[in-house]
C-alpha atoms as a PDB file:
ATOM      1  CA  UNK A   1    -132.998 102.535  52.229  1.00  0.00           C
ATOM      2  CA  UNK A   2    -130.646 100.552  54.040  1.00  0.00           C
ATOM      3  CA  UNK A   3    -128.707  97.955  51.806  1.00  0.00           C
ATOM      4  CA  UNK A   4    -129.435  94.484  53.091  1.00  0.00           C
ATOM      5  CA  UNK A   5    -128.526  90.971  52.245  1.00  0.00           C
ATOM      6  CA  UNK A   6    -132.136  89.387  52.674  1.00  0.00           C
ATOM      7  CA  UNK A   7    -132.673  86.863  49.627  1.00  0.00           C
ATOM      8  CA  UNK A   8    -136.285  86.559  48.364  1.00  0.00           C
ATOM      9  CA  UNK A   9    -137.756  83.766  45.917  1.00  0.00           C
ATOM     10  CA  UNK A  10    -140.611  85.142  43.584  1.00  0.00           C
ATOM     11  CA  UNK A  11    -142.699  83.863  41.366  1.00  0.00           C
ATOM     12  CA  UNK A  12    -143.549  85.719  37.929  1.00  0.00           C
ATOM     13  CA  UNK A  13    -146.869  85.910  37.868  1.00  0.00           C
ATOM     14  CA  UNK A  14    -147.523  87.897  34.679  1.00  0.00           C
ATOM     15  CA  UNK A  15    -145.224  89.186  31.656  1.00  0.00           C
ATOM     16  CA  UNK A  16    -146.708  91.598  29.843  1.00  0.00           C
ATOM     17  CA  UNK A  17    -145.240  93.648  26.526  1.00  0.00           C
ATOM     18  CA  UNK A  18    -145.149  97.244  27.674  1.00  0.00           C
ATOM     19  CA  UNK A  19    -143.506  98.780  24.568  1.00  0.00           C
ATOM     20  CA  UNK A  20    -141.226  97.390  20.988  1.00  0.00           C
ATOM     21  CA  UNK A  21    -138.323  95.531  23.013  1.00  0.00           C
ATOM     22  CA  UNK A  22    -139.952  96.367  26.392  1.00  0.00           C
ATOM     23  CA  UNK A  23    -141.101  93.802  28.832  1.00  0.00           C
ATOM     24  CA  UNK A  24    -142.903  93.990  32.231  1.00  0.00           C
ATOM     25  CA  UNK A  25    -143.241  91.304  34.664  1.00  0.00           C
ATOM     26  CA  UNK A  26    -145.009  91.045  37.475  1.00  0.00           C
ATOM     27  CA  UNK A  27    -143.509  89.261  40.886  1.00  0.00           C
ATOM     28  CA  UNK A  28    -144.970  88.029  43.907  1.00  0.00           C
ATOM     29  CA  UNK A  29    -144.409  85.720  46.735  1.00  0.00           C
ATOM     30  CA  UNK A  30    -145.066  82.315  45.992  1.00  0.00           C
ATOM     31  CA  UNK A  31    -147.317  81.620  49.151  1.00  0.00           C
ATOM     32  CA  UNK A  32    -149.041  84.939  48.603  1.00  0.00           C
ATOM     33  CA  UNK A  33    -146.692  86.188  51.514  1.00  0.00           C
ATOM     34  CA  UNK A  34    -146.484  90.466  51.756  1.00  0.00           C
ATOM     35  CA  UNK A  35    -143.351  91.256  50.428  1.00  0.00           C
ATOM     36  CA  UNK A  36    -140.390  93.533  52.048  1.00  0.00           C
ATOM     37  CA  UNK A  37    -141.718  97.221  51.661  1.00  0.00           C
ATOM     38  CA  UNK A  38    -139.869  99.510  49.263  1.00  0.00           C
ATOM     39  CA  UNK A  39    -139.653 103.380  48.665  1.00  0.00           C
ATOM     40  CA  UNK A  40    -139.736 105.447  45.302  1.00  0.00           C
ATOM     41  CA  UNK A  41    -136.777 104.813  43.214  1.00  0.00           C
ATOM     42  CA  UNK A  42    -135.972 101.299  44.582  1.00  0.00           C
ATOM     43  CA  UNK A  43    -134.635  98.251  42.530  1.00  0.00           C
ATOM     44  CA  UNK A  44    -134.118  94.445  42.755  1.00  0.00           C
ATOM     45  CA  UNK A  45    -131.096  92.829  41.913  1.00  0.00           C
ATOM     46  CA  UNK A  46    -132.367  89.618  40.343  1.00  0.00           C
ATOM     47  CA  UNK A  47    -129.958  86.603  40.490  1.00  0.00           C
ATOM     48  CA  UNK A  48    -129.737  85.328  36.732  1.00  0.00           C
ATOM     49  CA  UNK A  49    -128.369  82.126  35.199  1.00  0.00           C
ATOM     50  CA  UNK A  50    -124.289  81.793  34.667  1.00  0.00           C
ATOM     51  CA  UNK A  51    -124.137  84.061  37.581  1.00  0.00           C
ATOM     52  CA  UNK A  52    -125.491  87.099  36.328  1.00  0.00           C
ATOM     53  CA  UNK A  53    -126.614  89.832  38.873  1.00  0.00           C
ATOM     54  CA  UNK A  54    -129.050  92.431  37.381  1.00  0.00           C
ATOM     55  CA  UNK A  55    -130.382  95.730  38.739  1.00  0.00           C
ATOM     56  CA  UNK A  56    -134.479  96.058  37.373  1.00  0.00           C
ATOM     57  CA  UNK A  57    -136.142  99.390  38.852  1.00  0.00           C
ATOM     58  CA  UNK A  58    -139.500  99.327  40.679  1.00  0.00           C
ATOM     59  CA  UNK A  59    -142.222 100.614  38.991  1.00  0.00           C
ATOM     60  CA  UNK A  60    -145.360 100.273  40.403  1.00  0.00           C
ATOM     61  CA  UNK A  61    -146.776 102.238  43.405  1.00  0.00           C
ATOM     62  CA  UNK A  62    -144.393 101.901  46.229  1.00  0.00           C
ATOM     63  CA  UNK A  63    -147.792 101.008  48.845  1.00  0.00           C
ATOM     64  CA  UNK A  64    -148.014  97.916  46.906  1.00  0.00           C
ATOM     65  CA  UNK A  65    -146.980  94.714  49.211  1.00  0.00           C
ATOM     66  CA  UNK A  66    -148.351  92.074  46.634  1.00  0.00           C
ATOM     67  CA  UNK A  67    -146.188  92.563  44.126  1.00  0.00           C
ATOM     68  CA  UNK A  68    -143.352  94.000  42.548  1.00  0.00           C
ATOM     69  CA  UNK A  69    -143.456  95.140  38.955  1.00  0.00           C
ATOM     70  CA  UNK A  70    -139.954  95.772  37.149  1.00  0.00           C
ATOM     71  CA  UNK A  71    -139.353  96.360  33.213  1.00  0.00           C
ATOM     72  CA  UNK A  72    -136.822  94.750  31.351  1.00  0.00           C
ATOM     73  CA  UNK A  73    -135.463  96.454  28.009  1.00  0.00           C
ATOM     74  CA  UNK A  74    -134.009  93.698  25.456  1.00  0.00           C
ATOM     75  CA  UNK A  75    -130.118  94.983  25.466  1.00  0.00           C
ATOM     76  CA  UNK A  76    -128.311  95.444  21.804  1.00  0.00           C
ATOM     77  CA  UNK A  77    -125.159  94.437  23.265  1.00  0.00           C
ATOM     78  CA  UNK A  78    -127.029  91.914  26.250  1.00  0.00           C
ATOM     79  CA  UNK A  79    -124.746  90.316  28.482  1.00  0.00           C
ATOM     80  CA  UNK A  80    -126.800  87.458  29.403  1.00  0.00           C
ATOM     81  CA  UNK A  81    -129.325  89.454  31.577  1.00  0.00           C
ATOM     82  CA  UNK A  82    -132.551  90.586  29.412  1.00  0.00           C
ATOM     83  CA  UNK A  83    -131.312  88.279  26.700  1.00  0.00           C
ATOM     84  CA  UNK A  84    -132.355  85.685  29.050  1.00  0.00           C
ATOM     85  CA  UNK A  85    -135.551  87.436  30.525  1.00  0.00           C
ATOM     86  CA  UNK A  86    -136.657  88.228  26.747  1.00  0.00           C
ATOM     87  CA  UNK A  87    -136.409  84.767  25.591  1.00  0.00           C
ATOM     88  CA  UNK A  88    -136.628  82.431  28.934  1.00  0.00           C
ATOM     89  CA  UNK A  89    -138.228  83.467  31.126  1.00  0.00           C
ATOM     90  CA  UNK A  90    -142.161  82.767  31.228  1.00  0.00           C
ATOM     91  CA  UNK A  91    -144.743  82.955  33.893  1.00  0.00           C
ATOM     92  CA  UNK A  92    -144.788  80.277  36.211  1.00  0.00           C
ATOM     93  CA  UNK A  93    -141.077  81.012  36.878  1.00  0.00           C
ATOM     94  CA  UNK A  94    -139.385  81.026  40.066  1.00  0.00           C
ATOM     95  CA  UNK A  95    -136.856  83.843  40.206  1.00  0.00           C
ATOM     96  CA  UNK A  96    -134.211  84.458  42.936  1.00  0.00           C
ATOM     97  CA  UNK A  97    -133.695  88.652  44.418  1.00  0.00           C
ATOM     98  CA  UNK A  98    -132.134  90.955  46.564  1.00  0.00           C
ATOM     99  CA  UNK A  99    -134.583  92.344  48.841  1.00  0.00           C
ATOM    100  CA  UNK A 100    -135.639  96.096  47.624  1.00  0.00           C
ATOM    101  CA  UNK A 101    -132.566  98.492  47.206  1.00  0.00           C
ATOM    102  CA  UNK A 102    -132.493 102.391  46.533  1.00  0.00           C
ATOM    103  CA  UNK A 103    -129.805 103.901  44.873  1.00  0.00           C
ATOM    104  CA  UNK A 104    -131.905 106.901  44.022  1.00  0.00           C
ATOM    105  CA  UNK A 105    -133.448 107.711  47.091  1.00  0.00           C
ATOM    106  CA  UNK A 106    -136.658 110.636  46.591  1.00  0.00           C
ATOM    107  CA  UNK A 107    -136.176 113.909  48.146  1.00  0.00           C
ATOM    108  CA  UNK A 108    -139.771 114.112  50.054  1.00  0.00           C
ATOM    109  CA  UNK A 109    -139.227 117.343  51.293  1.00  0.00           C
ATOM    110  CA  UNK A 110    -138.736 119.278  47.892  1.00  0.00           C
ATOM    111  CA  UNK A 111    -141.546 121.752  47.103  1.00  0.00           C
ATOM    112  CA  UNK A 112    -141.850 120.255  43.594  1.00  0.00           C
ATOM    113  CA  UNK A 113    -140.473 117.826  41.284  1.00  0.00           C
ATOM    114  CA  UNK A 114    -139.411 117.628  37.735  1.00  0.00           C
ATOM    115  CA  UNK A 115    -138.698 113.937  36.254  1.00  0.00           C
ATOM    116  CA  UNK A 116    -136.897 113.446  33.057  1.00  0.00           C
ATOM    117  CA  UNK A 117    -136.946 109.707  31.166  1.00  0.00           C
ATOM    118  CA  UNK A 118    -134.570 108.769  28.570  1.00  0.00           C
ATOM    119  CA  UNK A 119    -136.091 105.745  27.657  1.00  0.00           C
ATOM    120  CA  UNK A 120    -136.695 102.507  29.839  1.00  0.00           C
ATOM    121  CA  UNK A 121    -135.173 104.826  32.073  1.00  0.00           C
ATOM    122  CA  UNK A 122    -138.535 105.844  33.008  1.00  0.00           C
ATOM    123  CA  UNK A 123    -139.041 102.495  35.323  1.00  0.00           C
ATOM    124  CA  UNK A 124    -137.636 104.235  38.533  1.00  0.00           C
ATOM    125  CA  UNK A 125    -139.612 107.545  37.839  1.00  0.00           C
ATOM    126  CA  UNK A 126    -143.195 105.758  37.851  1.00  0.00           C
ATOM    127  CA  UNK A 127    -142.955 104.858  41.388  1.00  0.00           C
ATOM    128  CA  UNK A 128    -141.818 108.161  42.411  1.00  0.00           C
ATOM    129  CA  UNK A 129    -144.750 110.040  40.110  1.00  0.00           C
ATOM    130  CA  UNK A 130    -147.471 107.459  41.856  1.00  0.00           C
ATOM    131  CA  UNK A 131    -145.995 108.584  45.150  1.00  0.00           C
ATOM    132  CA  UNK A 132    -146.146 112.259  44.066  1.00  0.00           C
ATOM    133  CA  UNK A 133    -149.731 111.676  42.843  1.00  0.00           C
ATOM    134  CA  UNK A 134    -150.997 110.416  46.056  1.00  0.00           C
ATOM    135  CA  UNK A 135    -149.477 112.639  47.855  1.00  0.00           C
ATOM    136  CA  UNK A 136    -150.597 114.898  46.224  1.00  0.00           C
ATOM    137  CA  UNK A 137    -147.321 116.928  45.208  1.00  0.00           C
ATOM    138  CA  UNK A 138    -146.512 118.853  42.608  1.00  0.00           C
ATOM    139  CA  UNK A 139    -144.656 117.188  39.479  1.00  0.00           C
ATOM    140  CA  UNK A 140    -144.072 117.107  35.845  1.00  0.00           C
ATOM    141  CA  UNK A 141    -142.826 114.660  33.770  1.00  0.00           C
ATOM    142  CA  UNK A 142    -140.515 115.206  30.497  1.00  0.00           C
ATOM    143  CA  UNK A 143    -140.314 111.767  28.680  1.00  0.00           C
ATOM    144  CA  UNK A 144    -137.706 111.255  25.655  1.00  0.00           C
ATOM    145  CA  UNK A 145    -137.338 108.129  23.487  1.00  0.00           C
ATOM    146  CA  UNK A 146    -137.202 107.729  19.797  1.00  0.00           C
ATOM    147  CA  UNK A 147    -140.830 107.358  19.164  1.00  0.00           C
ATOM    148  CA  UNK A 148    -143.985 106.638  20.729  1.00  0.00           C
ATOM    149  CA  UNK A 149    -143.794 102.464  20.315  1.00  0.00           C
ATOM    150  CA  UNK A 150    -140.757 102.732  22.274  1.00  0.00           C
ATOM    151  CA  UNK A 151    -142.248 104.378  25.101  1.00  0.00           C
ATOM    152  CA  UNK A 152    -143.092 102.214  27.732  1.00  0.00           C
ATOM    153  CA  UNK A 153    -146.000 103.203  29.724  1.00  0.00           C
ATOM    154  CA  UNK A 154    -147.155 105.786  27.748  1.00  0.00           C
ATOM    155  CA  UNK A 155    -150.959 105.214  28.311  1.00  0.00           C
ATOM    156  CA  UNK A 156    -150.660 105.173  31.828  1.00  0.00           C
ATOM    157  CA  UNK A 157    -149.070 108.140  32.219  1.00  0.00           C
ATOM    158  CA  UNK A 158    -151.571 110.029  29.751  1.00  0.00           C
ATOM    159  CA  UNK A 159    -154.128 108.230  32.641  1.00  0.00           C
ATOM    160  CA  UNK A 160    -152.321 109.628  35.307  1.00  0.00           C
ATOM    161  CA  UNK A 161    -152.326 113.516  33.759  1.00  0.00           C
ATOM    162  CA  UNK A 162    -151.713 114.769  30.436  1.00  0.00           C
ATOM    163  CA  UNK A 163    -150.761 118.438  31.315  1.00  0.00           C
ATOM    164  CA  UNK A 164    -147.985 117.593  33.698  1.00  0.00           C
ATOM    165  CA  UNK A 165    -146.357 114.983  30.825  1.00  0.00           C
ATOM    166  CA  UNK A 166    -144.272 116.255  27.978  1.00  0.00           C
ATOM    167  CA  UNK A 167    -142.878 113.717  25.406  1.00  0.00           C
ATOM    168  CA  UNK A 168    -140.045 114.381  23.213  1.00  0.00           C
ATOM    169  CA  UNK A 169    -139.833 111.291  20.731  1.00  0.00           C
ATOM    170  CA  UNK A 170    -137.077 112.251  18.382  1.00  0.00           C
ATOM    171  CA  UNK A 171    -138.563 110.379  15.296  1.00  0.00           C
ATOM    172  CA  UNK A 172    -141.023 112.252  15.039  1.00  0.00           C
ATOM    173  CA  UNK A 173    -142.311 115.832  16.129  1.00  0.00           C
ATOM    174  CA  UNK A 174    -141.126 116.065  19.608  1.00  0.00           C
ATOM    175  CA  UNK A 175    -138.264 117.724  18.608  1.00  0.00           C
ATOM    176  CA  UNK A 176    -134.772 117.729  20.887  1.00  0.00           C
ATOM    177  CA  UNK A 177    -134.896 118.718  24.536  1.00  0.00           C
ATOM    178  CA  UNK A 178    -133.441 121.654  25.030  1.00  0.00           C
ATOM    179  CA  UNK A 179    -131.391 121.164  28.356  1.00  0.00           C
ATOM    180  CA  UNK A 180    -130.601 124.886  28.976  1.00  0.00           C
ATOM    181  CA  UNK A 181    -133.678 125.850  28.972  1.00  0.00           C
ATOM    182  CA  UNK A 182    -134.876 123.050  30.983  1.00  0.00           C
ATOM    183  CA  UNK A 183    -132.781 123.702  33.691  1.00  0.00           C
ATOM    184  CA  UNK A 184    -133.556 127.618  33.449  1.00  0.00           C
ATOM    185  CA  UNK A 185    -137.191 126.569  34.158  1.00  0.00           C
ATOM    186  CA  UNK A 186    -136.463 124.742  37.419  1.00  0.00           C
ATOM    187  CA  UNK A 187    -138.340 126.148  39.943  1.00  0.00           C
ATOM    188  CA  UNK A 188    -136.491 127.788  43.462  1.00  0.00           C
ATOM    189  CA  UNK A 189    -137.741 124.108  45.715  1.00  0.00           C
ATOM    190  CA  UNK A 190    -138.047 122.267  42.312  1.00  0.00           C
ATOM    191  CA  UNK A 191    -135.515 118.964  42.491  1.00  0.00           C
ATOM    192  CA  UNK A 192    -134.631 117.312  39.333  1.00  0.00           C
ATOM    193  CA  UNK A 193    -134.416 113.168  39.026  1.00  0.00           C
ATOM    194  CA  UNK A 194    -133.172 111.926  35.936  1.00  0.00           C
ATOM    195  CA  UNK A 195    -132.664 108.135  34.697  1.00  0.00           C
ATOM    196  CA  UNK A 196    -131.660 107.362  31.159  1.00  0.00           C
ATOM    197  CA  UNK A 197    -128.746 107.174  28.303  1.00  0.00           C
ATOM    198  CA  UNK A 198    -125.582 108.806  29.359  1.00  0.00           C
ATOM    199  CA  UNK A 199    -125.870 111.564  26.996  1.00  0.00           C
ATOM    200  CA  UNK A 200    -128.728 112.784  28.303  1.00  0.00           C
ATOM    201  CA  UNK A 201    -127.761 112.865  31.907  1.00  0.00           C
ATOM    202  CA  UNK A 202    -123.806 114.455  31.269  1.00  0.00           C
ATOM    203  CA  UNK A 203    -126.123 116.950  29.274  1.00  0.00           C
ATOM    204  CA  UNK A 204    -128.253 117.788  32.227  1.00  0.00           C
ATOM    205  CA  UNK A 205    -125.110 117.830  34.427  1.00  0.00           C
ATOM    206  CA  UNK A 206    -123.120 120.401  32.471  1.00  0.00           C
ATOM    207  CA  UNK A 207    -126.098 122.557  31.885  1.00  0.00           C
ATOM    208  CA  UNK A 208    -127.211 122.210  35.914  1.00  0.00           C
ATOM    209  CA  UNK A 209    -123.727 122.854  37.537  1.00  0.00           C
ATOM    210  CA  UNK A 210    -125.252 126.124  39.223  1.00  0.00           C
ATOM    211  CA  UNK A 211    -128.230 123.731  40.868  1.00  0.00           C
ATOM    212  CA  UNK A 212    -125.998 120.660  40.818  1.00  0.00           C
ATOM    213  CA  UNK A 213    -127.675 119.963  44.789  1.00  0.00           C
ATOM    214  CA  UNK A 214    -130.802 120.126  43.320  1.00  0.00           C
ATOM    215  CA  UNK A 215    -130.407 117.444  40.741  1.00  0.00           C
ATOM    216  CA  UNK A 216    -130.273 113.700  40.814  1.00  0.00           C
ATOM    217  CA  UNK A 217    -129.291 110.756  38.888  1.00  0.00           C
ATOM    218  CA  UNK A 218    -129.267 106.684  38.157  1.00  0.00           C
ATOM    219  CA  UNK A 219    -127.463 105.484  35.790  1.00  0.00           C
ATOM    220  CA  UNK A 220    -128.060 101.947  34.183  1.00  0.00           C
ATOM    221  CA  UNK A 221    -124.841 101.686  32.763  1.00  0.00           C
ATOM    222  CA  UNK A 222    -121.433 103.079  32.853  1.00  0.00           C
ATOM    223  CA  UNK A 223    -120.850 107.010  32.536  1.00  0.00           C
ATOM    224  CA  UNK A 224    -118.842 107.241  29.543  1.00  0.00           C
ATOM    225  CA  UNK A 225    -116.249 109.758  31.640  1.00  0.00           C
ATOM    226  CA  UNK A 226    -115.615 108.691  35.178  1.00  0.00           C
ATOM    227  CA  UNK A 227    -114.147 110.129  37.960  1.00  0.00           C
ATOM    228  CA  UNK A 228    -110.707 109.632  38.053  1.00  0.00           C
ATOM    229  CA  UNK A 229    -108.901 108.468  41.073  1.00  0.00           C
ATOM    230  CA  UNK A 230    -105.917 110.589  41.797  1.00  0.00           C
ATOM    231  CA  UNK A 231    -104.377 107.800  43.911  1.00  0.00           C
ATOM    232  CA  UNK A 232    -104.108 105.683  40.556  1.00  0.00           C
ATOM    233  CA  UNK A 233    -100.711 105.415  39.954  1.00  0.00           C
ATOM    234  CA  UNK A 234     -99.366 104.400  43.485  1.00  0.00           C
ATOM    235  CA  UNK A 235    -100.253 101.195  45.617  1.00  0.00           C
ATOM    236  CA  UNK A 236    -101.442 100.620  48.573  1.00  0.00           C
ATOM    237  CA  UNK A 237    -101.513  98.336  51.593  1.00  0.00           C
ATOM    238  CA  UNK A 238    -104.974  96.354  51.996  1.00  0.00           C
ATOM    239  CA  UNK A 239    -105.433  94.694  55.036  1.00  0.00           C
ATOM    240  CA  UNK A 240    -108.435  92.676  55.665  1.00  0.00           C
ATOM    241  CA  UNK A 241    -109.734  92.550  59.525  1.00  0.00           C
ATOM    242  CA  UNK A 242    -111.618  89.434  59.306  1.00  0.00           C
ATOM    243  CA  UNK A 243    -109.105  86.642  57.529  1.00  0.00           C
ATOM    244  CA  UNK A 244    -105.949  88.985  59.077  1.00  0.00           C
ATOM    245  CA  UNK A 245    -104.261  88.227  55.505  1.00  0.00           C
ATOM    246  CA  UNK A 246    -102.715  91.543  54.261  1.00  0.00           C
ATOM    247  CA  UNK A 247    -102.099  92.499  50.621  1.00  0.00           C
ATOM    248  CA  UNK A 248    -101.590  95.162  48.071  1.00  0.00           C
ATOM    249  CA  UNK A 249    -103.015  96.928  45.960  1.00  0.00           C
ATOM    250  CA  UNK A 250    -100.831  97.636  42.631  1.00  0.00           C
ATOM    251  CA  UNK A 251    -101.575 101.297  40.723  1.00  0.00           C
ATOM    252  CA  UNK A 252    -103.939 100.761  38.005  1.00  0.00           C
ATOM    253  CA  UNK A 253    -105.785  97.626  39.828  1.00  0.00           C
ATOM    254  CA  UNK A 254    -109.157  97.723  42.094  1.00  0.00           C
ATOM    255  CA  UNK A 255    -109.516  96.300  45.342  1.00  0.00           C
ATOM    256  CA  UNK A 256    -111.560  94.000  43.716  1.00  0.00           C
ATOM    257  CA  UNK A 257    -109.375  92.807  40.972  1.00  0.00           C
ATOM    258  CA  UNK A 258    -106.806  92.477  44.123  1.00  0.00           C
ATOM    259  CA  UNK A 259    -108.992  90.489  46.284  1.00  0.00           C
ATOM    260  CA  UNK A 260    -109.978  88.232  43.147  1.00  0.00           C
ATOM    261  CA  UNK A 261    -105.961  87.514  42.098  1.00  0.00           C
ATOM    262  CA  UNK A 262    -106.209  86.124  45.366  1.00  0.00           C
ATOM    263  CA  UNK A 263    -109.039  83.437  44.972  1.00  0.00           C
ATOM    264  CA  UNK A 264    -110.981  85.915  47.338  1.00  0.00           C
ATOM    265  CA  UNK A 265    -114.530  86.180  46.358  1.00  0.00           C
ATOM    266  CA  UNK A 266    -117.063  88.906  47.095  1.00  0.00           C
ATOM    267  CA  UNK A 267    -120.298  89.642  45.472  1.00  0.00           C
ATOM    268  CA  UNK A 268    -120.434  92.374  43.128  1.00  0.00           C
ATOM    269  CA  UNK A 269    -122.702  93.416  39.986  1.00  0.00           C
ATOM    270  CA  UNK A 270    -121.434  96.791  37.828  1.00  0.00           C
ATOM    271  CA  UNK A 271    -117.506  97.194  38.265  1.00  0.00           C
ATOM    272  CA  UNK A 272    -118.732 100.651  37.604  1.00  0.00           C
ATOM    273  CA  UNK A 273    -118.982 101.980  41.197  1.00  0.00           C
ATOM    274  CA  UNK A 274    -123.009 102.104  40.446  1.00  0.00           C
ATOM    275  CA  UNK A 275    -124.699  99.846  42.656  1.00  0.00           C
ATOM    276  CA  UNK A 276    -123.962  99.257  45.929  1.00  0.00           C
ATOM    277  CA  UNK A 277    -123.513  95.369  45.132  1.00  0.00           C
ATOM    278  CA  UNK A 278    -119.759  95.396  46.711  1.00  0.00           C
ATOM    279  CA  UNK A 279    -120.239  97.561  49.180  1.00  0.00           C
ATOM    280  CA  UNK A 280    -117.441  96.926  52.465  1.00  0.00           C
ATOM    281  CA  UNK A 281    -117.197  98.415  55.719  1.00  0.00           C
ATOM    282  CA  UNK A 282    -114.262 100.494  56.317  1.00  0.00           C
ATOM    283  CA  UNK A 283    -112.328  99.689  59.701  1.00  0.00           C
ATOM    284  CA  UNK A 284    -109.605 101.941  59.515  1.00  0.00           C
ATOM    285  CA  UNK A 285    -107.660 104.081  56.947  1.00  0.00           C
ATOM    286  CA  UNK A 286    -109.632 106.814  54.199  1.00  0.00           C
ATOM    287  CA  UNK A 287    -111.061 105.478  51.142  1.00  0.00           C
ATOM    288  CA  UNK A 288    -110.776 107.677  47.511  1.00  0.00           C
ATOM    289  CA  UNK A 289    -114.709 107.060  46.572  1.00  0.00           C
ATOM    290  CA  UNK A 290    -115.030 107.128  42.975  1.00  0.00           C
ATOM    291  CA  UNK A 291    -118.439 105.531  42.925  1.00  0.00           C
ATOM    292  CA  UNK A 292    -121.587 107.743  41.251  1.00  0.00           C
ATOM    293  CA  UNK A 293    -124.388 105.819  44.336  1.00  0.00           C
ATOM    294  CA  UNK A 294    -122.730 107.120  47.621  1.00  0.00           C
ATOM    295  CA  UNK A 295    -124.366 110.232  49.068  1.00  0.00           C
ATOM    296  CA  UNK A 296    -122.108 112.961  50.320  1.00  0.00           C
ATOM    297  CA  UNK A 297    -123.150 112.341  54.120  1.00  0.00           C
ATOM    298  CA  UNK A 298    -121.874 108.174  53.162  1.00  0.00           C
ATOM    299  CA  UNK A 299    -119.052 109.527  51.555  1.00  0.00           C
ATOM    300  CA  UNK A 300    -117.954 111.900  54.593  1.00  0.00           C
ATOM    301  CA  UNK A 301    -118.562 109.284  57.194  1.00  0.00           C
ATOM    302  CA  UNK A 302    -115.613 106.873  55.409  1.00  0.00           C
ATOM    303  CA  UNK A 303    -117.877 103.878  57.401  1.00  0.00           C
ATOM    304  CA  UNK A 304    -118.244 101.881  53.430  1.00  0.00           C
ATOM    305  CA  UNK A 305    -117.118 102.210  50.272  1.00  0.00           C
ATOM    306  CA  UNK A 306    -117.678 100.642  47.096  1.00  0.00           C
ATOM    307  CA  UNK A 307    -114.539  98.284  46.415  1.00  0.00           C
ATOM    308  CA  UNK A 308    -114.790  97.892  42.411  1.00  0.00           C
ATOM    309  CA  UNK A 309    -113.669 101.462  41.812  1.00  0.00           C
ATOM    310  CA  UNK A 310    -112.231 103.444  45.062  1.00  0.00           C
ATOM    311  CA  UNK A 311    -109.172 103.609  46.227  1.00  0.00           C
ATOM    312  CA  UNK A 312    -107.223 104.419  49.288  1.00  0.00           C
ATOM    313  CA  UNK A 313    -106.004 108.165  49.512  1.00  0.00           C
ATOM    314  CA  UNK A 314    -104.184 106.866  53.066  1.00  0.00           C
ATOM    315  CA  UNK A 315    -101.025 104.399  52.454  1.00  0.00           C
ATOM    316  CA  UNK A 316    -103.269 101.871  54.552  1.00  0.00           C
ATOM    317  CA  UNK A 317    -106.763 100.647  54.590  1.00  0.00           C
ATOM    318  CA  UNK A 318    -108.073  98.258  56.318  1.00  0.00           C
ATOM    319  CA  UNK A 319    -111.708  97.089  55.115  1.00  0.00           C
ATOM    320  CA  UNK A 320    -113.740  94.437  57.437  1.00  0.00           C
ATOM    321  CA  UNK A 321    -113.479  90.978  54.850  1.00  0.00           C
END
């Protein structure tokens, strides 16, 4: 889906508790308007108080124009965003958003589809599994959390099929997932979407190196090891085509740290090179993507990049700001 700039104002017409520290909430236009389409895997970035920007996956069946549904999981270590949501927010609400965003774009063409949840990081998975199911694809669902009152949307996914759903809550007598063998059980057109703690996915990605095409991933937060830029320790010229001012970029700094020393401001979310929040067009010059959202095609083309964590493997870029 192509990223775009469109600003929406919802209402939150329902908040519902979904699981222990799990919250849904349901969003809709407040003239009963039909909202922006969206495709399996999307997300809105909501616009929060003290300038917060967070990324909430679509859940509910991507056909839906009356509403969005997103769930919120109440954050240990909350920066402001579902701290606020858990305790604030209540129906009635009006709520400022990106139009619909996907990072984690669904391969429609795959024969079959295996969907592994770590967690609330089963929120981008439901829309693709509703898609499946009326399409009528093949899919199966494996679903780890800690126990079963921590799953959210556990009931309607025992609605939706309980042979194609297999739960591994580590409490109690779910056991582990076993990731080798998980990956050994892929089927030859089976692609692989996963969304949840970092553990699990840098599991999933050592153990599916041989089918690494074949497997997908959003991350929430932060892989604990990122890709390291090998243009880190040297500078490099910045120019920017719209203001014609032309800086640079010291090793060890982002473009975006760079631009902000300068009172420059540009929207951004992560600083993790995981949404596509500060996303530039490239004018001239090759870009070092570090980010974990661009596809390889995107990353090929040099036409973007994400300015919080890429670099410049040229002694000159110039980026269209």
């Amino acid at each position: 889906m192509k990223h775009t700039n469109e600003t929406l104002r919802l209402r939150v017409n329902r908040i519902r508790a979904e699981a222990k520290g799990i919250l849904s909430i349901e969003l809709n236009d407040p003239q009963q308007a039909e909202l922006p389409a969206f495709t399996p895997g999307a997300h809105l970035e909501l616009r929060l108080p003290g300038g917060h920007r967070r990324h909430y996956s679509l859940f509910n069946d991507p056909s839906e124009r009356n509403r969005y549904l997103i769930a919120v999981s109440l954050a240990a270590n909350s920066r402001g965003g579902s701290q606020h949501i858990h305790s604030s927010l209540r129906e009635g609400d009006m709520v400022t958003s990106s139009a619909p965003r996907n990072n984690f774009a669904l391969a429609d063409t795959a024969g079959c589809y295996c969907f592994v949840a770590g967690g609330i990081g089963i929120t981008p998975l439901m829309s693709m599994i509703r898609w499946c199911v009326t399409q009528g694809k093949d899919w199966r669902l494996i679903y780890t959390a800690r126990s079963s009152h921590r799953a959210a949307f556990y009931e309607d996914l025992q609605a939706l099929s309980t042979k194609r759903v297999q739960c591994h809550f580590t409490e109690e007598s779910g056991g582990r997932l076993d990731h080798q063998a998980l990956i050994a059980s892929l089927a030859a057109d089976e692609h692989l979407f996963c969304c949840g703690p970092d553990s699990l996915m840098q599991a999933l990605l050592t153990a599916g190196k041989a089918v690494s095409n074949r497997l997908h991933f959003e991350w929430f937060s932060p892989p604990e090891t990122l890709p390291q830029a090998h243009s880190a320790d040297e500078g490099f010229e910045l120019i920017l085509r719209k203001s014609g001012k032309v800086l640079r970029v010291p090793p060890q700094q982002s473009i975006l740290e760079t631009l902000e020393s300068h009172g420059l401001e540009v929207p951004w979310s992560c600083r993790a090179g995981i949404c596509r929040s500060c996303e530039t067009a490239v004018c001239s010059g090759t870009p070092e993507h570090l980010d974990l959202v661009l596809s390889d095609e995107e990353r090929t083309s040099n036409q973007s990049m994400l300015i919080c964590v890429s670099r410049a493997v040229t002694p000159s870029l110039e980026l269209n700001l």
